[in-house]
C-alpha atoms as a PDB file:
ATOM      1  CA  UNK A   1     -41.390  35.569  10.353  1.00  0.00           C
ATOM      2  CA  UNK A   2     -41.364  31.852  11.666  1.00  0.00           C
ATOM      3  CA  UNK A   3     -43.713  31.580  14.650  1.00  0.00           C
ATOM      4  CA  UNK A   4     -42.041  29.609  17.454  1.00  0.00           C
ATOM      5  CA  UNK A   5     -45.688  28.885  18.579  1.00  0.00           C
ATOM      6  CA  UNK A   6     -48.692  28.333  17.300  1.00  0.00           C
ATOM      7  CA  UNK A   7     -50.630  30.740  19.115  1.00  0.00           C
ATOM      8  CA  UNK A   8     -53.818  31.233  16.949  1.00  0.00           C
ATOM      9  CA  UNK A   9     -55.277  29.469  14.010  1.00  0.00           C
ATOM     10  CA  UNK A  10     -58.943  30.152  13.151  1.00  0.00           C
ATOM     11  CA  UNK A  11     -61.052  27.553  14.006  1.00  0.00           C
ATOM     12  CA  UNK A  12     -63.890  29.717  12.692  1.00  0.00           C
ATOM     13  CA  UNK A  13     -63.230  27.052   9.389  1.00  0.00           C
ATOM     14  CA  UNK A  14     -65.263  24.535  11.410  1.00  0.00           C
ATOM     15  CA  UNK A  15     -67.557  26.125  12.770  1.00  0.00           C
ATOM     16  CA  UNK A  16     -70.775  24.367  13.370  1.00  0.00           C
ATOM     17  CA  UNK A  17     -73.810  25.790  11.816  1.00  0.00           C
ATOM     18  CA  UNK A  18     -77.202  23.973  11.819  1.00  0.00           C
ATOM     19  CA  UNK A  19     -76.223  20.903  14.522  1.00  0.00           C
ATOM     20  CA  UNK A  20     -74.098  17.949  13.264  1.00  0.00           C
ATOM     21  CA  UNK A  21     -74.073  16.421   9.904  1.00  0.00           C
ATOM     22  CA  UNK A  22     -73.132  12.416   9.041  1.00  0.00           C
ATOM     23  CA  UNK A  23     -70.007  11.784   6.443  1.00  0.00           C
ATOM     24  CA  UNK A  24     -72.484  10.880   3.896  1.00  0.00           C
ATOM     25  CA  UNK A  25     -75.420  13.389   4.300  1.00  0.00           C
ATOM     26  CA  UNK A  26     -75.563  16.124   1.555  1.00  0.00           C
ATOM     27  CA  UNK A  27     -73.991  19.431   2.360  1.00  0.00           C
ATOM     28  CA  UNK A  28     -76.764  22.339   2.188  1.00  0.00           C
ATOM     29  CA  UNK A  29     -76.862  24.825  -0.582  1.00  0.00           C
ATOM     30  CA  UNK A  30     -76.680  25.080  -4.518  1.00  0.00           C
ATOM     31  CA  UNK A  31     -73.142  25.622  -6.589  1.00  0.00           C
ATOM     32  CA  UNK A  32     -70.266  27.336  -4.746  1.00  0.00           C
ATOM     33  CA  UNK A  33     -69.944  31.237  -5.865  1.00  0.00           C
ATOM     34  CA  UNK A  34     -66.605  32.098  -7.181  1.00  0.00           C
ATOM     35  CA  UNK A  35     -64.765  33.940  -4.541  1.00  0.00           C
ATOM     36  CA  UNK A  36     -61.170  35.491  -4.273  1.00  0.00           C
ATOM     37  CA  UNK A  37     -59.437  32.755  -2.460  1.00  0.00           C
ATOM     38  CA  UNK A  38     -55.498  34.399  -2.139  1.00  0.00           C
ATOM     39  CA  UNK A  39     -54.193  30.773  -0.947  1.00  0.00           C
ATOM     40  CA  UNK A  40     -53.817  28.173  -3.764  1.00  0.00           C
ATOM     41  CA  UNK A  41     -55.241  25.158  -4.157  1.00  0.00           C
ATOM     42  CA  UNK A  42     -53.597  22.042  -3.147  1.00  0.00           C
ATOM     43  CA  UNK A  43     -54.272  18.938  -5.451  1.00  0.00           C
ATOM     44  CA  UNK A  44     -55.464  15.995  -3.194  1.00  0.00           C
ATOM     45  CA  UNK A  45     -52.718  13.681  -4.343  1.00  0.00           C
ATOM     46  CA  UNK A  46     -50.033  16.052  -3.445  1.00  0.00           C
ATOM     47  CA  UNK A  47     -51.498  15.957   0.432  1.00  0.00           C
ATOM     48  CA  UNK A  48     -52.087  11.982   0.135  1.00  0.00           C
ATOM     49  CA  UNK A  49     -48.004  12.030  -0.839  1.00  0.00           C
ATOM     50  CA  UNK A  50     -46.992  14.603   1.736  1.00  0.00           C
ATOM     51  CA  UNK A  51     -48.884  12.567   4.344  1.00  0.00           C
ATOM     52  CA  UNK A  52     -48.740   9.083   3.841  1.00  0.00           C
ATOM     53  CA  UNK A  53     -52.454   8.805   2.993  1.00  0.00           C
ATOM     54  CA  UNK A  54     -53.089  10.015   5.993  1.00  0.00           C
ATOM     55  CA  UNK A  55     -51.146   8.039   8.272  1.00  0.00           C
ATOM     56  CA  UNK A  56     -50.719   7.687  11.967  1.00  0.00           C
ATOM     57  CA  UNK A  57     -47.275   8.268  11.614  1.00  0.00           C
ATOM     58  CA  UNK A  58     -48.121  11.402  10.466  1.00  0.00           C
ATOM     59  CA  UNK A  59     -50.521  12.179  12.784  1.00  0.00           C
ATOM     60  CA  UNK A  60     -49.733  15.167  14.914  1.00  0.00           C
ATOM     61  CA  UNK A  61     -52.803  16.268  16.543  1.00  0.00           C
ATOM     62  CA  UNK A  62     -56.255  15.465  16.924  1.00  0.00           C
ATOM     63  CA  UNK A  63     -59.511  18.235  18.181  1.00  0.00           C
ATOM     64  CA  UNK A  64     -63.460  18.564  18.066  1.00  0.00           C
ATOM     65  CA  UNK A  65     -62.520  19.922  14.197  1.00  0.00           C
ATOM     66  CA  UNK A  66     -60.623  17.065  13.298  1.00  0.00           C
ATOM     67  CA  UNK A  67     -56.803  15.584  12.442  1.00  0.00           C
ATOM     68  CA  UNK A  68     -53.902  17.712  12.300  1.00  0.00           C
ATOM     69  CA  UNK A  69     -50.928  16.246   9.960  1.00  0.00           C
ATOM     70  CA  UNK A  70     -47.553  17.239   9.386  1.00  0.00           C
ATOM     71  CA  UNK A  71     -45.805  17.032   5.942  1.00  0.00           C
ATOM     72  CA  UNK A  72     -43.331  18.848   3.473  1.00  0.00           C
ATOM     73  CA  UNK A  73     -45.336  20.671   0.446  1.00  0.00           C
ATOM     74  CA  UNK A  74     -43.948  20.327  -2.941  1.00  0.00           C
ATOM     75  CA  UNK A  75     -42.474  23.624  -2.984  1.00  0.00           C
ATOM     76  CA  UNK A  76     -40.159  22.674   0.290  1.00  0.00           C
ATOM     77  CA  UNK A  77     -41.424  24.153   3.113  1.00  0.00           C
ATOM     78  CA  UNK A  78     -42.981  22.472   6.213  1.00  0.00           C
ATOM     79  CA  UNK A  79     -46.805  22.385   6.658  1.00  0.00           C
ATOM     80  CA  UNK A  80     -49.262  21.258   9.157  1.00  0.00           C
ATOM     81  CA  UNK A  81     -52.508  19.984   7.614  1.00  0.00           C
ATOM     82  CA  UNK A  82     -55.699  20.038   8.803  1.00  0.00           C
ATOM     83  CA  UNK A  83     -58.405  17.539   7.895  1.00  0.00           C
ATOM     84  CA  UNK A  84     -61.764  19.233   8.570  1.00  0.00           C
ATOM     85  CA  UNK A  85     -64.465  16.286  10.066  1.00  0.00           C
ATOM     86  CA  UNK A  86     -67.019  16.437   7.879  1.00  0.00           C
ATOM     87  CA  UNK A  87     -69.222  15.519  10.523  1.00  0.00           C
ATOM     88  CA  UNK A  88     -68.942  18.881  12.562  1.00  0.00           C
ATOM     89  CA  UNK A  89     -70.322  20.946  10.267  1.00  0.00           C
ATOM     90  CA  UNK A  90     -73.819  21.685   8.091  1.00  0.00           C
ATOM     91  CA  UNK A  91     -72.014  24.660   5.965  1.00  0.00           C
ATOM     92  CA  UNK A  92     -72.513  24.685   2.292  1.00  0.00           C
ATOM     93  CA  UNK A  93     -69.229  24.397   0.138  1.00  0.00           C
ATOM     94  CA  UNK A  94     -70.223  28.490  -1.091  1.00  0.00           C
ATOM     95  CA  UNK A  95     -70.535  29.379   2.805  1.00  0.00           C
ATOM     96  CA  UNK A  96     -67.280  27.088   3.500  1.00  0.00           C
ATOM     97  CA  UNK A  97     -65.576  29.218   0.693  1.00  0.00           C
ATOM     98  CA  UNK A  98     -66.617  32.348   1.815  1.00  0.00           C
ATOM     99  CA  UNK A  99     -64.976  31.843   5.366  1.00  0.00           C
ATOM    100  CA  UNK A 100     -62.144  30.634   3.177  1.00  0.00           C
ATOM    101  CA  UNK A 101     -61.602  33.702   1.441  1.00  0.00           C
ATOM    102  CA  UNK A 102     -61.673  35.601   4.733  1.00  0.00           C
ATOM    103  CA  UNK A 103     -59.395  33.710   6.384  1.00  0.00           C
ATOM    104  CA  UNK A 104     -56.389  33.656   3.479  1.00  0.00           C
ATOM    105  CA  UNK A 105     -56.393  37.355   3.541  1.00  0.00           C
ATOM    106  CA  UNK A 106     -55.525  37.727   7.103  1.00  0.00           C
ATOM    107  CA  UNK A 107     -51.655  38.358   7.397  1.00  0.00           C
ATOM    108  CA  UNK A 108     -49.754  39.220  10.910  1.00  0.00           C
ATOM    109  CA  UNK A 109     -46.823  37.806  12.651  1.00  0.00           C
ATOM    110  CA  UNK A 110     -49.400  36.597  15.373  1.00  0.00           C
ATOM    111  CA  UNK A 111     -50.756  34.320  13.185  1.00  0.00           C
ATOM    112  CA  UNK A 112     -49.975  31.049  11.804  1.00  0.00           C
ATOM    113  CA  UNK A 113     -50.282  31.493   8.097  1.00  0.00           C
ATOM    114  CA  UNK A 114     -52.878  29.610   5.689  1.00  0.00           C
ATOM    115  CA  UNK A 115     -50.450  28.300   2.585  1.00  0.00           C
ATOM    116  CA  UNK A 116     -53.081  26.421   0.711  1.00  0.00           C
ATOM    117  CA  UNK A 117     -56.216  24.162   0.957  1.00  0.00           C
ATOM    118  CA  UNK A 118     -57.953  21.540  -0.822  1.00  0.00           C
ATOM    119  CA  UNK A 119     -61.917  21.026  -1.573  1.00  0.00           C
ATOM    120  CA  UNK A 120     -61.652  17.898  -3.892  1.00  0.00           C
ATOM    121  CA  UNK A 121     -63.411  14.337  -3.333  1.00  0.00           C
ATOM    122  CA  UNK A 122     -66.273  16.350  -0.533  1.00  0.00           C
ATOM    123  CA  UNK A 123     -62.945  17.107   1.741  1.00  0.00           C
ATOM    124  CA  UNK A 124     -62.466  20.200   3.260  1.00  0.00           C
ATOM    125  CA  UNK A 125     -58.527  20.629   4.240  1.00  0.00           C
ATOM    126  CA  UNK A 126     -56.306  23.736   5.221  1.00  0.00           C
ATOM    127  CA  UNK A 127     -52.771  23.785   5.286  1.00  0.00           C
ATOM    128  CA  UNK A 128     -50.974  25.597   7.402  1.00  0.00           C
ATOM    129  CA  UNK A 129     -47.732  27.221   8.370  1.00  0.00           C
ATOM    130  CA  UNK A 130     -45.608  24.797  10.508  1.00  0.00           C
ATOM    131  CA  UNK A 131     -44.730  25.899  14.013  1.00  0.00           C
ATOM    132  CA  UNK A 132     -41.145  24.694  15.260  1.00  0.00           C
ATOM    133  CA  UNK A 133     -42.426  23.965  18.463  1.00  0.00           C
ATOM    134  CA  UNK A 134     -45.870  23.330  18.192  1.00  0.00           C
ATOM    135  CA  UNK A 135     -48.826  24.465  19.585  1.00  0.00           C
ATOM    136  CA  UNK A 136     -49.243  25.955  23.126  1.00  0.00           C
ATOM    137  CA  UNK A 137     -51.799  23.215  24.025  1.00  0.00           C
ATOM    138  CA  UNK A 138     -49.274  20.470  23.103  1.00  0.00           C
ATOM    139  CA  UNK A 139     -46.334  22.629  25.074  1.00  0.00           C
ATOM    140  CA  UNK A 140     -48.412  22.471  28.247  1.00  0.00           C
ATOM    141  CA  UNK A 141     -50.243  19.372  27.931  1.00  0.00           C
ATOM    142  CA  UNK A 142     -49.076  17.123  25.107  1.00  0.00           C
ATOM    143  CA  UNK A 143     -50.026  16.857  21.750  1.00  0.00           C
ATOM    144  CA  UNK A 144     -53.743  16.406  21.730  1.00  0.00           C
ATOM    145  CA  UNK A 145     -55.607  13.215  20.491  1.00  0.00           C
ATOM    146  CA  UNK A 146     -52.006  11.148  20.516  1.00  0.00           C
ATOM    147  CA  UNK A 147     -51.632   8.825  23.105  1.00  0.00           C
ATOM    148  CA  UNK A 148     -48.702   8.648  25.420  1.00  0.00           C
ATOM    149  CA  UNK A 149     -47.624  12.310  24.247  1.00  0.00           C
ATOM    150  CA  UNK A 150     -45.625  13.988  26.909  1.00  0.00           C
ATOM    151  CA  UNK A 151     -45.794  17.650  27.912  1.00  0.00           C
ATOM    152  CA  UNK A 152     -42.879  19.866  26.598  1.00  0.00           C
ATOM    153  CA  UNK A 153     -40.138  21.459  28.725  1.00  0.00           C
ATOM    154  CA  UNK A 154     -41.456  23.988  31.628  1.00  0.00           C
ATOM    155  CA  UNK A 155     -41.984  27.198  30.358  1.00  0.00           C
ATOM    156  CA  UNK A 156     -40.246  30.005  32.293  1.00  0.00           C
ATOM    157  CA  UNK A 157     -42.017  33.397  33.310  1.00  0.00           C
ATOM    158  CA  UNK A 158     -40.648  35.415  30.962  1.00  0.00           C
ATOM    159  CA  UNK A 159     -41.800  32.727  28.010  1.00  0.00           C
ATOM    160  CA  UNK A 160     -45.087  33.289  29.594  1.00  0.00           C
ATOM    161  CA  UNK A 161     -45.309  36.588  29.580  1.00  0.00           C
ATOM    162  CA  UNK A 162     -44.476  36.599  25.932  1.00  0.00           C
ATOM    163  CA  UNK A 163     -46.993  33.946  24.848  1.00  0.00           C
ATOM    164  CA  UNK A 164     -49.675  35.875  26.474  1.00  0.00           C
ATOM    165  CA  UNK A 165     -48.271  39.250  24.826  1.00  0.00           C
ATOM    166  CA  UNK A 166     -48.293  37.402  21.604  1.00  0.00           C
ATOM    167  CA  UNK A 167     -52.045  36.013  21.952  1.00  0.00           C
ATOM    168  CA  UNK A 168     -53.285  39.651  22.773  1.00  0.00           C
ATOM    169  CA  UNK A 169     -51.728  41.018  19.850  1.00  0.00           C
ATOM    170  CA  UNK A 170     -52.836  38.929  17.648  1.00  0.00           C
ATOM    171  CA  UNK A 171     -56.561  38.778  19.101  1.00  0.00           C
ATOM    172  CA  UNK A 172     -56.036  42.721  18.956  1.00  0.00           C
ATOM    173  CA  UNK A 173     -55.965  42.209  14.884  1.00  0.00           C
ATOM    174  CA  UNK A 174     -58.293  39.539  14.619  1.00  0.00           C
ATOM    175  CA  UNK A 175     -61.262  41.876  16.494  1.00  0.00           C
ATOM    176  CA  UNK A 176     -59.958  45.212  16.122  1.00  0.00           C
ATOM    177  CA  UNK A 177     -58.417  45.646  12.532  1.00  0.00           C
ATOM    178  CA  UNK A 178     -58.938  42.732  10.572  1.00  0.00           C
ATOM    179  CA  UNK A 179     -63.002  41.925  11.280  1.00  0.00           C
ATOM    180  CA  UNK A 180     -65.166  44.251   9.305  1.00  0.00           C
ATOM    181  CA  UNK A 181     -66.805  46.594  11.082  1.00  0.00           C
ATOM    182  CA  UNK A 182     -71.106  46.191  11.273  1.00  0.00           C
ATOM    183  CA  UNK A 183     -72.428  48.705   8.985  1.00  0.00           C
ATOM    184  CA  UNK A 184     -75.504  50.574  10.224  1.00  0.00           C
ATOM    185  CA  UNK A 185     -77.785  48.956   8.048  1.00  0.00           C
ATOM    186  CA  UNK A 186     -76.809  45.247   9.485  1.00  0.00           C
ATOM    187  CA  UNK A 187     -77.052  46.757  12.927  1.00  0.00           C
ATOM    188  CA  UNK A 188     -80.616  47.683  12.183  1.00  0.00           C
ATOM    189  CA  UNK A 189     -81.576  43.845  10.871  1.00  0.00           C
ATOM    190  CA  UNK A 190     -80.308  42.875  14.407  1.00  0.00           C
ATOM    191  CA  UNK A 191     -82.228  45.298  16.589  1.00  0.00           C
ATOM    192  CA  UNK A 192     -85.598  44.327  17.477  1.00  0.00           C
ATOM    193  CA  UNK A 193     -87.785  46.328  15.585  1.00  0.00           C
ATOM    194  CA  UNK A 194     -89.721  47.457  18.724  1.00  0.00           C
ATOM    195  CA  UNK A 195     -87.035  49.596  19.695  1.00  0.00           C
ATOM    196  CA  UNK A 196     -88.139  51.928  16.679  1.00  0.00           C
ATOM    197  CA  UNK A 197     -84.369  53.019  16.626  1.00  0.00           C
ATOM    198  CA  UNK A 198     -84.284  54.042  20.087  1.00  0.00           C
ATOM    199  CA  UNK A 199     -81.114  52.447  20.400  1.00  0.00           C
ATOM    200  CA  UNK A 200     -77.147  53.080  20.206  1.00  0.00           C
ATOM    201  CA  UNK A 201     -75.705  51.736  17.227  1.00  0.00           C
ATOM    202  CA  UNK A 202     -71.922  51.538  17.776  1.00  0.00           C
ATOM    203  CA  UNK A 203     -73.237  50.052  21.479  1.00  0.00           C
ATOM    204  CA  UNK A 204     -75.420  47.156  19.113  1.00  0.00           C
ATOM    205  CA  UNK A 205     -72.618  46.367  17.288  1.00  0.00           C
ATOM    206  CA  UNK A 206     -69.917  46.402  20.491  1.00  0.00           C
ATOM    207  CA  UNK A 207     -72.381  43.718  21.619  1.00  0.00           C
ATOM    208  CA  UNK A 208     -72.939  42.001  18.301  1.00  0.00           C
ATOM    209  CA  UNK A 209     -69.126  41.611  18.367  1.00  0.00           C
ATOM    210  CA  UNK A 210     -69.137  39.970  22.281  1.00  0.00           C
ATOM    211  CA  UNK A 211     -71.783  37.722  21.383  1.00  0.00           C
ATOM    212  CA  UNK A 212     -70.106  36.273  18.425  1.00  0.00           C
ATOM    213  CA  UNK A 213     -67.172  35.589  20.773  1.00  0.00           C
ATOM    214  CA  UNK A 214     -68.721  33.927  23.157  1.00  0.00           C
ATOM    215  CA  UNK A 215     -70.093  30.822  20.681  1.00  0.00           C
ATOM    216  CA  UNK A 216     -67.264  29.988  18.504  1.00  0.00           C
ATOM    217  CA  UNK A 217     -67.144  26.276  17.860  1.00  0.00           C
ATOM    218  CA  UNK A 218     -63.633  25.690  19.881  1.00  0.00           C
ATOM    219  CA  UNK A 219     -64.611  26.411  23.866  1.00  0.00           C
ATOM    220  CA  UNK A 220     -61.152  26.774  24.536  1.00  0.00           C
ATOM    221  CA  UNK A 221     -61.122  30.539  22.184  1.00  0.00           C
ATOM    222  CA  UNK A 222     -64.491  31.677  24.318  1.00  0.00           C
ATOM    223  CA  UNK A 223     -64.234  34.266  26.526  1.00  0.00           C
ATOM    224  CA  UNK A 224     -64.725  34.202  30.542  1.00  0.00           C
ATOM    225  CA  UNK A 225     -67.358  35.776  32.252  1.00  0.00           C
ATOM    226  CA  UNK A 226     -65.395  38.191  34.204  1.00  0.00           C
ATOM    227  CA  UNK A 227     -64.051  39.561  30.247  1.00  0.00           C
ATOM    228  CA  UNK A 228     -68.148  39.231  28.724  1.00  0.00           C
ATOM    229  CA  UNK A 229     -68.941  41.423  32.060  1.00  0.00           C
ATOM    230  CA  UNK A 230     -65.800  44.088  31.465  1.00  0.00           C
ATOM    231  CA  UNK A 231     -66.839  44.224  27.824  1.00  0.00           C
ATOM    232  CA  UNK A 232     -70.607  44.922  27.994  1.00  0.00           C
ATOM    233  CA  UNK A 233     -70.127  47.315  31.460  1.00  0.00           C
ATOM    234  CA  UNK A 234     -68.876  50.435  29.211  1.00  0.00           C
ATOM    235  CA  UNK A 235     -72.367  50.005  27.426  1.00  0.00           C
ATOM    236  CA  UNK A 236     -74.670  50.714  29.986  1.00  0.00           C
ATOM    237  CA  UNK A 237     -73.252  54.401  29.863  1.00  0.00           C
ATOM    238  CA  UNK A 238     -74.108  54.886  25.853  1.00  0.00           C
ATOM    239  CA  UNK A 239     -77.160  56.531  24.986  1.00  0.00           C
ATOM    240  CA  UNK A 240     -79.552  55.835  22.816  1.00  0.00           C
ATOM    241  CA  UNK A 241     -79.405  57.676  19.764  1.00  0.00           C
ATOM    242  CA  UNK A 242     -83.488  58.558  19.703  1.00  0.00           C
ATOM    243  CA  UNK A 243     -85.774  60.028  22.582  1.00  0.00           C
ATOM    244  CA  UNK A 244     -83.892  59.027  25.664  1.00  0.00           C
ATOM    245  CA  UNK A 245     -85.878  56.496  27.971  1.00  0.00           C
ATOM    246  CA  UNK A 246     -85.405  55.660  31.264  1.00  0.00           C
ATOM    247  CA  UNK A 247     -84.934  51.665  31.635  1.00  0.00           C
ATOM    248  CA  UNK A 248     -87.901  49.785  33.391  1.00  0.00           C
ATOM    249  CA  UNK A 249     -86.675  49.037  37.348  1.00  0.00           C
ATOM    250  CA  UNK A 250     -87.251  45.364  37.908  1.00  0.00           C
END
């Protein structure tokens, strides 16, 4: 299935671990680990070709991450590509492979779909499945980063409705089927040790799961406070799953 919209990509790719980095400082971290990547690799020349080096022409987007591209791959169908800034992030190539792995396994009709990437010459690109009619963002407010871009037709209410339908469900995969679950032992390297597991695990890892949303790299996927308050309220009521212990009143 062709998504109309591109509703969610991952920006979790470049994420920004460790403060900025310059193009030319060293990326952290010895040898990349193999890892089963399910997205092929995409020879650098091929994207050079498909984009015109690069060119403003085919310039289609521009965010905190970096450029977004459009181009044809040589197999026929339509990509977007994203060129990562190699500024925004401190991740090793292993760590940056890692999320890669993670993120090609991920399949739903909610999502736009990662076709390939490329690693070679110190860049880090992703290509992606092209949307017919763009991104939300660009729908509403013009294609980011390019200047003189217009908004696109008015949506209507029902188109709304079905946007924000479509985001839910596919936020509904990302956190609730497709993230792996905490195990209890990584709950336990979280807890402060003080506790002496006088604590609720499932609660630890409910709130693990809210933190995490609330610093991805791209504000615009962070949660509001009145969702952060509805999330952690249900905790209060979980007990602790040693000696139960009345709270200190402030």
């Amino acid at each position: 299935m062709e998504p109309p919209f591109c509703l969610i990509t991952l920006s979790m790719m470049a994420g920004n671990r460790g403060g900025p980095r310059g193009p030319g400082a060293p990326r952290t971290g010895g040898p990349a680990k193999p890892v089963n990547i399910d997205v092929p690799a995409i020879p650098l020349d091929e994207l050079n070709k498909m984009t015109n080096n690069f060119s403003d022409k085919a310039l289609i987007g521009e965010g905190s991450y970096g450029r977004v591209y459009n181009g044809t791959l040589s197999d026929g169908r339509p990509a977007v590509i994203k060129k990562l800034d190699p500024s925004a992030s401190q991740e090793s190539d292993s760590e940056f492979s890692a999320q890669l792995a993670m993120v090609s396994k991920l399949k739903n009709e909610y999502f736009v779909e990662l076709m390939g990437y490329c690693m070679e010459e110190g860049n880090r690109m992703l290509a992606y499945q092209f949307a017919t009619m763009g991104s939300l963002h660009n729908i509403l407010h013009g294609k980011k980063g390019v200047q003189g871009a217009e908004p696109g037709p008015v949506l209507n209410w029902a188109q709304r409705v079905k946007i924000a339908y479509g985001a839910a469900r596919g936020l509904e995969y990302l956190h609730e089927k497709a993230t792996p679950r905490l195990s209890e032992d990584k709950v336990k390297q979280c807890v402060d040790p003080k506790l002496n597991s006088d604590y609720p695990p499932k609660a630890v890892a409910k709130l693990a799961a809210v933190a995490a949303l609330c610093v991805q790299y791209e504000a615009d996927f962070r949660p509001n406070m009145t969702i952060v308050v509805k999330a952690i309220q249900p905790l209060l009521n979980q007990k602790p799953a040693g000696p139960a212990a009345e709270a200190p009143r402030p």
